[in-house]
C-alpha atoms as a PDB file:
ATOM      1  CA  UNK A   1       3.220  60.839 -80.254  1.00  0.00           C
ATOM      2  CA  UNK A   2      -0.123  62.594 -80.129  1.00  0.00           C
ATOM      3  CA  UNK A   3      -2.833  59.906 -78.175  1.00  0.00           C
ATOM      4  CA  UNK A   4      -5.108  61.034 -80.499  1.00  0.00           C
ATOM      5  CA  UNK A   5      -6.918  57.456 -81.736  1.00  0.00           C
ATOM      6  CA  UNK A   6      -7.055  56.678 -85.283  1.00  0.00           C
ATOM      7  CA  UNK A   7     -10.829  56.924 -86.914  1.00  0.00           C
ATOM      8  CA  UNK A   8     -11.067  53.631 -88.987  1.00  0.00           C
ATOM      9  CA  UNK A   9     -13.793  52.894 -91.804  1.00  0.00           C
ATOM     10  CA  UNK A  10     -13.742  49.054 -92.101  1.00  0.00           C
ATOM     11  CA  UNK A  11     -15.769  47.965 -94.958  1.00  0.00           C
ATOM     12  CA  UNK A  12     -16.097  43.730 -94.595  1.00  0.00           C
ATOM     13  CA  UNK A  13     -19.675  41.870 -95.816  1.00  0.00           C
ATOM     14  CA  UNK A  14     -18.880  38.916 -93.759  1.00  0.00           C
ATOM     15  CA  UNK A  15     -20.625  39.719 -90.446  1.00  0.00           C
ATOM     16  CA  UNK A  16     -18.159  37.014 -88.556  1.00  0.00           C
ATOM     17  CA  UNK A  17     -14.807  38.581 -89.760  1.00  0.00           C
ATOM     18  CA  UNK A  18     -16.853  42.095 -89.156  1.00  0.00           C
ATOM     19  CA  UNK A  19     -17.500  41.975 -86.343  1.00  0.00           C
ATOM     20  CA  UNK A  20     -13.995  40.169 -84.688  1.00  0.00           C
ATOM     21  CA  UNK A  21     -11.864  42.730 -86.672  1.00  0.00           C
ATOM     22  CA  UNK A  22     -13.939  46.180 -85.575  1.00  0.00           C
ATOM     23  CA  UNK A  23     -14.241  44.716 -81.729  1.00  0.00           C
ATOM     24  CA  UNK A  24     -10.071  43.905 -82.283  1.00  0.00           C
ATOM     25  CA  UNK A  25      -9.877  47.682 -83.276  1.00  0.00           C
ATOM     26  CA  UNK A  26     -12.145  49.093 -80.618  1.00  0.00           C
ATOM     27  CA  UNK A  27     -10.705  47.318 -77.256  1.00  0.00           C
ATOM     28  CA  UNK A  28      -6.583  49.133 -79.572  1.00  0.00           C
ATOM     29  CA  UNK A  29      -8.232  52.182 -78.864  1.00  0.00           C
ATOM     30  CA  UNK A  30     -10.003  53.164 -82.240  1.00  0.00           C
ATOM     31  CA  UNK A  31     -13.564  54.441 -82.943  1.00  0.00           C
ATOM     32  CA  UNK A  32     -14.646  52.206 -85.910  1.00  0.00           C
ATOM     33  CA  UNK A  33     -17.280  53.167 -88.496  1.00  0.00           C
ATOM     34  CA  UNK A  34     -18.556  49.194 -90.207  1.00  0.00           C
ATOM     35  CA  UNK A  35     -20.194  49.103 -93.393  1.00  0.00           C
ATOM     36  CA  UNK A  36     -21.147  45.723 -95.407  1.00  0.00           C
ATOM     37  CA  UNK A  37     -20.683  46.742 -98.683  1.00  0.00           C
ATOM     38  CA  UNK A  38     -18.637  49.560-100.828  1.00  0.00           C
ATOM     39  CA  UNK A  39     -21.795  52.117-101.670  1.00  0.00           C
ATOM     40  CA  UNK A  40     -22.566  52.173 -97.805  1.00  0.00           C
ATOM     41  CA  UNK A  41     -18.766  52.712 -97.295  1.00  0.00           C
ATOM     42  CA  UNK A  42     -18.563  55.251 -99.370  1.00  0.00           C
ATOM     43  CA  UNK A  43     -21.483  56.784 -98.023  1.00  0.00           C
ATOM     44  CA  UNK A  44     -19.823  56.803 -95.013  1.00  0.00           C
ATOM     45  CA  UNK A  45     -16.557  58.137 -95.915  1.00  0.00           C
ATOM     46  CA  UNK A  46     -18.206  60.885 -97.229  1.00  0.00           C
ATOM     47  CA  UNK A  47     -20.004  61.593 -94.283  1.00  0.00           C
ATOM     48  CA  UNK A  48     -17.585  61.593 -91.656  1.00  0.00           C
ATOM     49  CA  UNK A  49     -13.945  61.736 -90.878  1.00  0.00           C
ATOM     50  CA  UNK A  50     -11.236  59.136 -91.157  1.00  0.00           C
ATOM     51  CA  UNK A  51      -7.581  57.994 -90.656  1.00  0.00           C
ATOM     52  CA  UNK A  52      -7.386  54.592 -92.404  1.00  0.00           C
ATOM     53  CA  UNK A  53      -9.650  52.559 -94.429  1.00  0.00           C
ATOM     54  CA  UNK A  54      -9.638  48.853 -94.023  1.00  0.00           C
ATOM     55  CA  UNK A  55     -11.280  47.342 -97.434  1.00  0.00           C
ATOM     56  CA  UNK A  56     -12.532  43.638 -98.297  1.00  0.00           C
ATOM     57  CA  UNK A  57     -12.136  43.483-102.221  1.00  0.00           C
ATOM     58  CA  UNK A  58     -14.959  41.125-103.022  1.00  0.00           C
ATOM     59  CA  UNK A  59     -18.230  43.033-101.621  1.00  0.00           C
ATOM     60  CA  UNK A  60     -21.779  43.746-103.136  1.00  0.00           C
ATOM     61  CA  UNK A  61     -23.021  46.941-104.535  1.00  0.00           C
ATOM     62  CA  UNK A  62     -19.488  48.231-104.952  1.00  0.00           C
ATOM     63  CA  UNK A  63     -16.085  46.239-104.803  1.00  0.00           C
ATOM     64  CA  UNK A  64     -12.931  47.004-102.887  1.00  0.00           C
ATOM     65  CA  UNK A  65     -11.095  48.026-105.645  1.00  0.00           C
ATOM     66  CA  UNK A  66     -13.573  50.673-107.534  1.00  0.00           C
ATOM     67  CA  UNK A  67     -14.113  52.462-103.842  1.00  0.00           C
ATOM     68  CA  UNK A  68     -10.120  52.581-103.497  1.00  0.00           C
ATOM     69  CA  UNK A  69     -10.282  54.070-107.228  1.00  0.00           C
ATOM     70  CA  UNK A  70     -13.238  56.656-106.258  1.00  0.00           C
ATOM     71  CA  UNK A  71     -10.759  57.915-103.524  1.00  0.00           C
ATOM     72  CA  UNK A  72      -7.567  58.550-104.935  1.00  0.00           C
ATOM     73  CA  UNK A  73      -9.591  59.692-108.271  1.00  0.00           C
ATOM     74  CA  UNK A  74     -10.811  62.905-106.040  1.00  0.00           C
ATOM     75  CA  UNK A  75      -7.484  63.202-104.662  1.00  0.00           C
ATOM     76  CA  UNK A  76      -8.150  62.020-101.500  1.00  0.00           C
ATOM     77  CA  UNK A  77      -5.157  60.172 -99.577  1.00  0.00           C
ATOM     78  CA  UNK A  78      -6.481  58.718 -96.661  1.00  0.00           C
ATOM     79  CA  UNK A  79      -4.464  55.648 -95.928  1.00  0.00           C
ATOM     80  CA  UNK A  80      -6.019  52.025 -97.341  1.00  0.00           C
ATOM     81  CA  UNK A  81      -5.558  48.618 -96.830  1.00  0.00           C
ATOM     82  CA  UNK A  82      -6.846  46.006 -98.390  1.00  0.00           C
ATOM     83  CA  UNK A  83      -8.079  42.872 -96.449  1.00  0.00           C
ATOM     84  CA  UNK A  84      -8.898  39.940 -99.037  1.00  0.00           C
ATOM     85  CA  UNK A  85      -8.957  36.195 -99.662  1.00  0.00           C
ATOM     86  CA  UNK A  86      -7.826  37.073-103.424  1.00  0.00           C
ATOM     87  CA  UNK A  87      -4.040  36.348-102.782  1.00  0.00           C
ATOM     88  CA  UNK A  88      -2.982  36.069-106.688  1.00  0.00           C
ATOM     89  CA  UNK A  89       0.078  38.321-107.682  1.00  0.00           C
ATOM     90  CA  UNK A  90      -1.867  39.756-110.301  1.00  0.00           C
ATOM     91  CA  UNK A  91      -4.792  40.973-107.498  1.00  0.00           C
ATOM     92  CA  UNK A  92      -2.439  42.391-105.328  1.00  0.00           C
ATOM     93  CA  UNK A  93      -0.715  44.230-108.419  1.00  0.00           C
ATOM     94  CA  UNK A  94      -4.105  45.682-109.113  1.00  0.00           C
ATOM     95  CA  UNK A  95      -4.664  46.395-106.038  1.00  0.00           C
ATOM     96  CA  UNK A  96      -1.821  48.777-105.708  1.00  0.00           C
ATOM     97  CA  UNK A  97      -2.451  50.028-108.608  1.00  0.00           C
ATOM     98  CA  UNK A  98      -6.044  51.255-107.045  1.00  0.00           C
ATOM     99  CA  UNK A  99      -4.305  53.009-104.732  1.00  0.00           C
ATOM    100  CA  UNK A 100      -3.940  50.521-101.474  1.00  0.00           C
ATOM    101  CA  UNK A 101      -1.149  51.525 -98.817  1.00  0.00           C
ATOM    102  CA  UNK A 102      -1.203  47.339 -97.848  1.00  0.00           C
ATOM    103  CA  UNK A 103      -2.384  44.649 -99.129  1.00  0.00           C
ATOM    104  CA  UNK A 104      -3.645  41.465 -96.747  1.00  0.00           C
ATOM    105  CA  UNK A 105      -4.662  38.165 -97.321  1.00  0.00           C
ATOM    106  CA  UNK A 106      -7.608  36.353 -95.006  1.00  0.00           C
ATOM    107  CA  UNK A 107      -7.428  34.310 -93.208  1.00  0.00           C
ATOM    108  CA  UNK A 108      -4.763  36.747 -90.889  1.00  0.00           C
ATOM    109  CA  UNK A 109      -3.829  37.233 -87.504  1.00  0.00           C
ATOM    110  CA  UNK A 110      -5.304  40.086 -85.745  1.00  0.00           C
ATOM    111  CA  UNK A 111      -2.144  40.993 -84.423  1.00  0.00           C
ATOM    112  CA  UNK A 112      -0.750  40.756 -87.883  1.00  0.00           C
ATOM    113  CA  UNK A 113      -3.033  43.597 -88.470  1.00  0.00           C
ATOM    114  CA  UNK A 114      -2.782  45.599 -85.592  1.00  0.00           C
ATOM    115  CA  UNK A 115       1.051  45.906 -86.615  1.00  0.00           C
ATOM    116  CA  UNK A 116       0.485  46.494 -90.005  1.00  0.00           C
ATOM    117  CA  UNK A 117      -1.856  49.273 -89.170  1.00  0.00           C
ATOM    118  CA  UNK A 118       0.654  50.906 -87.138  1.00  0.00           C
ATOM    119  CA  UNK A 119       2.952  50.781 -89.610  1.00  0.00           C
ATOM    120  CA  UNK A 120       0.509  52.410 -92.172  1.00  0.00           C
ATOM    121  CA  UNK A 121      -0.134  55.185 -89.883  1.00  0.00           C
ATOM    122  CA  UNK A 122       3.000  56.019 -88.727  1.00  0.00           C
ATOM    123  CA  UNK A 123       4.371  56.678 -91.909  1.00  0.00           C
ATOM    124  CA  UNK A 124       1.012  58.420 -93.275  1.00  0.00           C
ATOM    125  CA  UNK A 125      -0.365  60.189 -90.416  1.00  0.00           C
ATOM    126  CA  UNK A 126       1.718  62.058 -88.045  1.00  0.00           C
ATOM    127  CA  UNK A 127       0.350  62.953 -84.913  1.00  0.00           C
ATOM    128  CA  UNK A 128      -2.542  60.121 -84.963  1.00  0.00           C
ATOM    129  CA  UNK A 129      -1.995  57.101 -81.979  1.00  0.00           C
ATOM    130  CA  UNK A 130      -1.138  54.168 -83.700  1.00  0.00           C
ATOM    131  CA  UNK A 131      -2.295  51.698 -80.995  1.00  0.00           C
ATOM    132  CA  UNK A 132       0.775  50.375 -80.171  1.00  0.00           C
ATOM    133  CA  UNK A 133       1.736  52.916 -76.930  1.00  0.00           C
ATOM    134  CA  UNK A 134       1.724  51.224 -73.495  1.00  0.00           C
ATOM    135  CA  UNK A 135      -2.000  50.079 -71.898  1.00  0.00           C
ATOM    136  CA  UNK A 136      -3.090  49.147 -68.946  1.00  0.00           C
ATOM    137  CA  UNK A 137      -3.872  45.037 -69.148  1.00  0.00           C
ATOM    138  CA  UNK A 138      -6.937  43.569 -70.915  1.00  0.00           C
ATOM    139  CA  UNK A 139      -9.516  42.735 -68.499  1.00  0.00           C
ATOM    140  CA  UNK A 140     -12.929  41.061 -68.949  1.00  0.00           C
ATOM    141  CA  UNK A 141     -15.537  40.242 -66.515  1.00  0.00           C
ATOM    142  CA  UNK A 142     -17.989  37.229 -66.981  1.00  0.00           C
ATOM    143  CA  UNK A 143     -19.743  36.663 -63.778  1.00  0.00           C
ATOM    144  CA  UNK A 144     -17.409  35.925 -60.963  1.00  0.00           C
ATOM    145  CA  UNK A 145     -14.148  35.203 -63.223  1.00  0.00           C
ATOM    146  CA  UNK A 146     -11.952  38.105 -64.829  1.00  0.00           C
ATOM    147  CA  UNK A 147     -10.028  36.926 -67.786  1.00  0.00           C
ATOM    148  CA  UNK A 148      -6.962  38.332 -68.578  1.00  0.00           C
ATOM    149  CA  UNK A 149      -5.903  38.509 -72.259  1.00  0.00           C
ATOM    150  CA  UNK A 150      -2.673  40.429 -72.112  1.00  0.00           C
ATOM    151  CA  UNK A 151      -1.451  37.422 -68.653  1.00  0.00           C
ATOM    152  CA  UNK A 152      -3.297  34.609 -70.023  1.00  0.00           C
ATOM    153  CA  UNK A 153      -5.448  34.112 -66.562  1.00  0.00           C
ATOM    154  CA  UNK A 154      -8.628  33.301 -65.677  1.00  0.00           C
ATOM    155  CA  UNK A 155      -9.377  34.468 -62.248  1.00  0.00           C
ATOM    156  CA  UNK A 156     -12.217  33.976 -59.233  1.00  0.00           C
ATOM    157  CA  UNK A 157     -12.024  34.301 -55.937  1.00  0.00           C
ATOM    158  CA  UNK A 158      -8.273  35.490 -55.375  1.00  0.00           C
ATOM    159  CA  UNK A 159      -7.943  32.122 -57.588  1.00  0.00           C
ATOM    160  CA  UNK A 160      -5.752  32.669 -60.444  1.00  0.00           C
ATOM    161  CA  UNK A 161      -5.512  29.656 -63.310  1.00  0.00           C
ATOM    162  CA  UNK A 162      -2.818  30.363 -65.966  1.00  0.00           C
ATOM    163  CA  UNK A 163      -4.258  29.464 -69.540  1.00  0.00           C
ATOM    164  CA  UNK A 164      -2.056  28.092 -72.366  1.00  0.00           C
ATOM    165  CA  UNK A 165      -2.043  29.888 -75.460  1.00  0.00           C
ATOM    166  CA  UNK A 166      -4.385  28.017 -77.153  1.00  0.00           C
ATOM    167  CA  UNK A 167      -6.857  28.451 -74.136  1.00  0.00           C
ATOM    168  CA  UNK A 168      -6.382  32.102 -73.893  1.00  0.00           C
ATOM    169  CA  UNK A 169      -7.078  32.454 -77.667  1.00  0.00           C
ATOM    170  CA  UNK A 170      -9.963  30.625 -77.876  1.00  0.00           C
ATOM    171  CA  UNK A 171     -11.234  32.235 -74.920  1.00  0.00           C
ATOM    172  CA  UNK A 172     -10.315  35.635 -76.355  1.00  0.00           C
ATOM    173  CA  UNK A 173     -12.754  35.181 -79.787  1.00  0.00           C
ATOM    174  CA  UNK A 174     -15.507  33.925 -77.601  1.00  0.00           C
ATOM    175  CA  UNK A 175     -15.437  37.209 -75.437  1.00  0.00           C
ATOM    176  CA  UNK A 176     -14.763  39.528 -78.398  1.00  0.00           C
ATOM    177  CA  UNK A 177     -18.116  37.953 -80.015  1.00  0.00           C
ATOM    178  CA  UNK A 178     -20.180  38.765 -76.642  1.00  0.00           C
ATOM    179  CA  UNK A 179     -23.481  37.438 -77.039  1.00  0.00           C
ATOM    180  CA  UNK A 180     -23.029  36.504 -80.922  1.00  0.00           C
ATOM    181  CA  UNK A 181     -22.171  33.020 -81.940  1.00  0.00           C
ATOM    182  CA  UNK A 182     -18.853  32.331 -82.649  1.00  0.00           C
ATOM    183  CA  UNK A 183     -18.578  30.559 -86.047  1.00  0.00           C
ATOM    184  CA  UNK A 184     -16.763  27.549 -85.938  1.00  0.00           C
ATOM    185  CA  UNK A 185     -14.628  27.086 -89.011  1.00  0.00           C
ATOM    186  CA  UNK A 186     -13.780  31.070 -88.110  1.00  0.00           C
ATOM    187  CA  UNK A 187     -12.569  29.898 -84.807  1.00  0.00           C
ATOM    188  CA  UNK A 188     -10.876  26.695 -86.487  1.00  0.00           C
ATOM    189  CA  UNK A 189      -8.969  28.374 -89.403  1.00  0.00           C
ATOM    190  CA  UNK A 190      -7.698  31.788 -87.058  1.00  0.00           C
ATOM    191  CA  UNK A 191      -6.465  29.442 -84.369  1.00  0.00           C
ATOM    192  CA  UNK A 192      -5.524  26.371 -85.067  1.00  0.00           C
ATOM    193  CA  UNK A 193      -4.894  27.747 -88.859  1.00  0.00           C
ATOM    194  CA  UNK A 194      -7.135  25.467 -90.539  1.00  0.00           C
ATOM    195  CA  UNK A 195     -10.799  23.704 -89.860  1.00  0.00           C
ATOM    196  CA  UNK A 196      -9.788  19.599 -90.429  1.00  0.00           C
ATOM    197  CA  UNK A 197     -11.694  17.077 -88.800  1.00  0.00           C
ATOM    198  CA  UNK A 198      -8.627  16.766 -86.980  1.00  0.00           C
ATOM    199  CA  UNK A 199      -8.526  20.568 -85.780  1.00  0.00           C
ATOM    200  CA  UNK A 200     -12.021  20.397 -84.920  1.00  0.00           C
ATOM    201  CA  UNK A 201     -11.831  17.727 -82.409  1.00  0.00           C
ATOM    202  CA  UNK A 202      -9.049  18.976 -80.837  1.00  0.00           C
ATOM    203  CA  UNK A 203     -10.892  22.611 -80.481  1.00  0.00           C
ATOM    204  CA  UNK A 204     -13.506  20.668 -79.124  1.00  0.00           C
ATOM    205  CA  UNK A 205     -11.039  19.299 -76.092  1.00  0.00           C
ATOM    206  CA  UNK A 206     -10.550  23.155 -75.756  1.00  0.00           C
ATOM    207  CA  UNK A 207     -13.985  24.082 -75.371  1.00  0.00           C
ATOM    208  CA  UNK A 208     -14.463  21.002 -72.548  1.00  0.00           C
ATOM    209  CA  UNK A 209     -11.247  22.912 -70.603  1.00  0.00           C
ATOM    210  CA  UNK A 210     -12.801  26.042 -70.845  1.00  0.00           C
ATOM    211  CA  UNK A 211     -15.702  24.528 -69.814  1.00  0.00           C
ATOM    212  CA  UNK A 212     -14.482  22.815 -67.056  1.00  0.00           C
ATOM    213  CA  UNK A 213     -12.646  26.626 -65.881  1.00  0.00           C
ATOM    214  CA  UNK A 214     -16.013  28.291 -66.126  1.00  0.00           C
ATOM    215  CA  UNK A 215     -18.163  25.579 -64.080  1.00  0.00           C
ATOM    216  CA  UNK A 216     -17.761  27.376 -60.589  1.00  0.00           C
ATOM    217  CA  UNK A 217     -19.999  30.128 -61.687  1.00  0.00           C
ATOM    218  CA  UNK A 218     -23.763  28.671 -62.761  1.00  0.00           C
ATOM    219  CA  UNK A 219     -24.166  32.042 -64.662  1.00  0.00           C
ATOM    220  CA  UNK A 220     -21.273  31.634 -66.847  1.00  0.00           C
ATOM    221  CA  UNK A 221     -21.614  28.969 -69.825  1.00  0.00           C
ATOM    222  CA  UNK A 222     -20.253  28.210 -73.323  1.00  0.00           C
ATOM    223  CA  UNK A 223     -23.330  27.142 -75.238  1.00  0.00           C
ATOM    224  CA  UNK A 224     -22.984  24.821 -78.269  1.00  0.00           C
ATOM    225  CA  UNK A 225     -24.785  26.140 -81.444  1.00  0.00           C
ATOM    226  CA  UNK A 226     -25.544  23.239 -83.471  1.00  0.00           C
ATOM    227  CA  UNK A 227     -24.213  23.646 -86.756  1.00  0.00           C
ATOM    228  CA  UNK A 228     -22.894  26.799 -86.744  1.00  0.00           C
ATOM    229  CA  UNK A 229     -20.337  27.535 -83.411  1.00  0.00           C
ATOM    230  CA  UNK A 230     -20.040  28.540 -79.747  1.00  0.00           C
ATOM    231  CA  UNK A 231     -21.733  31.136 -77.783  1.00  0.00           C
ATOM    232  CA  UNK A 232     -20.593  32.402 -74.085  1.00  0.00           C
ATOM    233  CA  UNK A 233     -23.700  32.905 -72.051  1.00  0.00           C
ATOM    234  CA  UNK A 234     -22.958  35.499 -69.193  1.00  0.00           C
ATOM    235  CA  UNK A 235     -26.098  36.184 -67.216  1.00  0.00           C
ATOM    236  CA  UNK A 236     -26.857  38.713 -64.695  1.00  0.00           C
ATOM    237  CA  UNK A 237     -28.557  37.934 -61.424  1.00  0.00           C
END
C-alpha cells in the first residue's frame, strides 16, 4: 500500500462537528480542504485535487445532494460519503441515488468514520493510504503533562496516571478543539450518546477528574464557558 495520504474535501456548516471531524482526519494522516456550504465546496473541488468527499446533506447555498448530483453529472467519480442527521430510508435511497459511495447518520463515532473511510478508499482508490497502516502513538503536550490517546495516560514528571475510557475521551475532544470551546451537548451526545440532565451531571464529575489530573501544572486549565461548553487553557510561560 502506497503511504500516499488521502486528500479529503469535507463540506459540514456546523463549525463544532467541522472542526472535530477535519482535526480527526488531520492527526489519520490526511490534508483536509473545509468548506461550510455546497457552492464553496464546489468551488473547491474544482480548484484542487481530491480522494474522497465527505458531504453534510442539509447546507446553505447548495445542499449535499445537488453537489453529489453536479459530480457524477460531469462524470466525475471521486468517492462520496454522505454525513447527515436525515436518517429516513427514503433520504438514504436518494442519497444513493445522487451518487454517494456511504451514507452516515450524525451523531457517529469518529472511529466509525475513520473505518468507513478506509473502506471507501480501499475499494475506490488503489494506491492512496487509507489511514489505517501502523503509527507511532498519539501524543499531546499541554504544559508539563503529555496525554496519550492511543494508552489512555496522562503523564508528568516520569508520573504516569492511567485514564478510563470515559476520561481519555473526554480529554481527547477537549485537545482536538485546542483553544475553541468545546460545545457541550456535542461533547454529551458523542460520548455519553445523549445530552440528559442525567448525562450532563455525570460529564460534569468528568470534567472535576480531569480537573483534579491537570491541577499540578498552574498553566494548564479546563475553563467553563457558561452556556455553551468547555475550553482547555494551555499557556506558555
Amino acid at each position: 500500500m502506497s503511504n500516499t495520504p488521502a486528500r479529503i474535501l469535507l463540506l459540514e456548516d456546523d463549525p463544532n462537528l467541522g472542526l472535530i471531524v477535519e482535526d480527526s482526519l488531520v492527526q489519520a494522516g490526511h490534508p483536509v480542504t473545509l468548506c461550510r456550504n455546497g457552492k464553496e465546496g464546489l468551488n473547491a473541488f474544482e480548484a484542487g485535487q481530491f480522494d474522497l468527499c465527505l458531504v453534510d446533506i442539509m447546507m446553505p447555498e447548495m445542499d449535499g445532494f445537488e453537489f453529489a448530483r453536479l459530480l457524477r453529472h460531469r462524470g466525475n467519480s471521486t468517492p462520496l460519503i454522505f454525513l447527515t442527521a436525515r436518517a429516513m430510508t427514503e433520504d438514504k435511497i436518494e442519497g444513493f441515488r445522487a451518487g454517494c459511495d456511504d451514507y452516515v447518520t450524525k451523531p457517529f463515532s469518529m472511529e466509525e468514520l475513520l473505518l468507513r473511510i478506509q473502506a471507501v478508499l480501499r475499494r475506490n482508490t488503489p494506491g492512496i493510504s487509507t489511514g489505517d497502516e501502523p503509527s507511532a502513538p498519539d501524543q499531546v503536550a499541554m504544559g508539563s503533562y503529555v496525554f496519550c490517546r492511543t494508552e489512555q495516560t496522562l503523564t508528568r514528571n516520569e508520573q504516569v496516571r492511567q485514564l478510563t475510557t470515559r476520561e481519555s475521551e473526554l480529554l481527547d475532544l477537549l485537545c482536538l478543539h485546542g483553544d475553541k470551546v468545546l460545545d457541550r451537548s456535542f461533547a454529551l451526545r458523542r460520548i455519553w450518546g445523549d445530552d440528559s440532565y442525567h448525562a450532563g451531571r455525570s460529564m460534569d464529575v468528568f470534567i472535576s477528574k480531569l480537573r483534579k489530573y491537570l491541577q499540578d501544572d498552574e498553566c494548564v486549565e479546563i475553563r467553563t464557558v457558561h452556556g455553551q461548553g468547555f475550553r482547555l487553557i494551555v499557556r506558555t510561560t
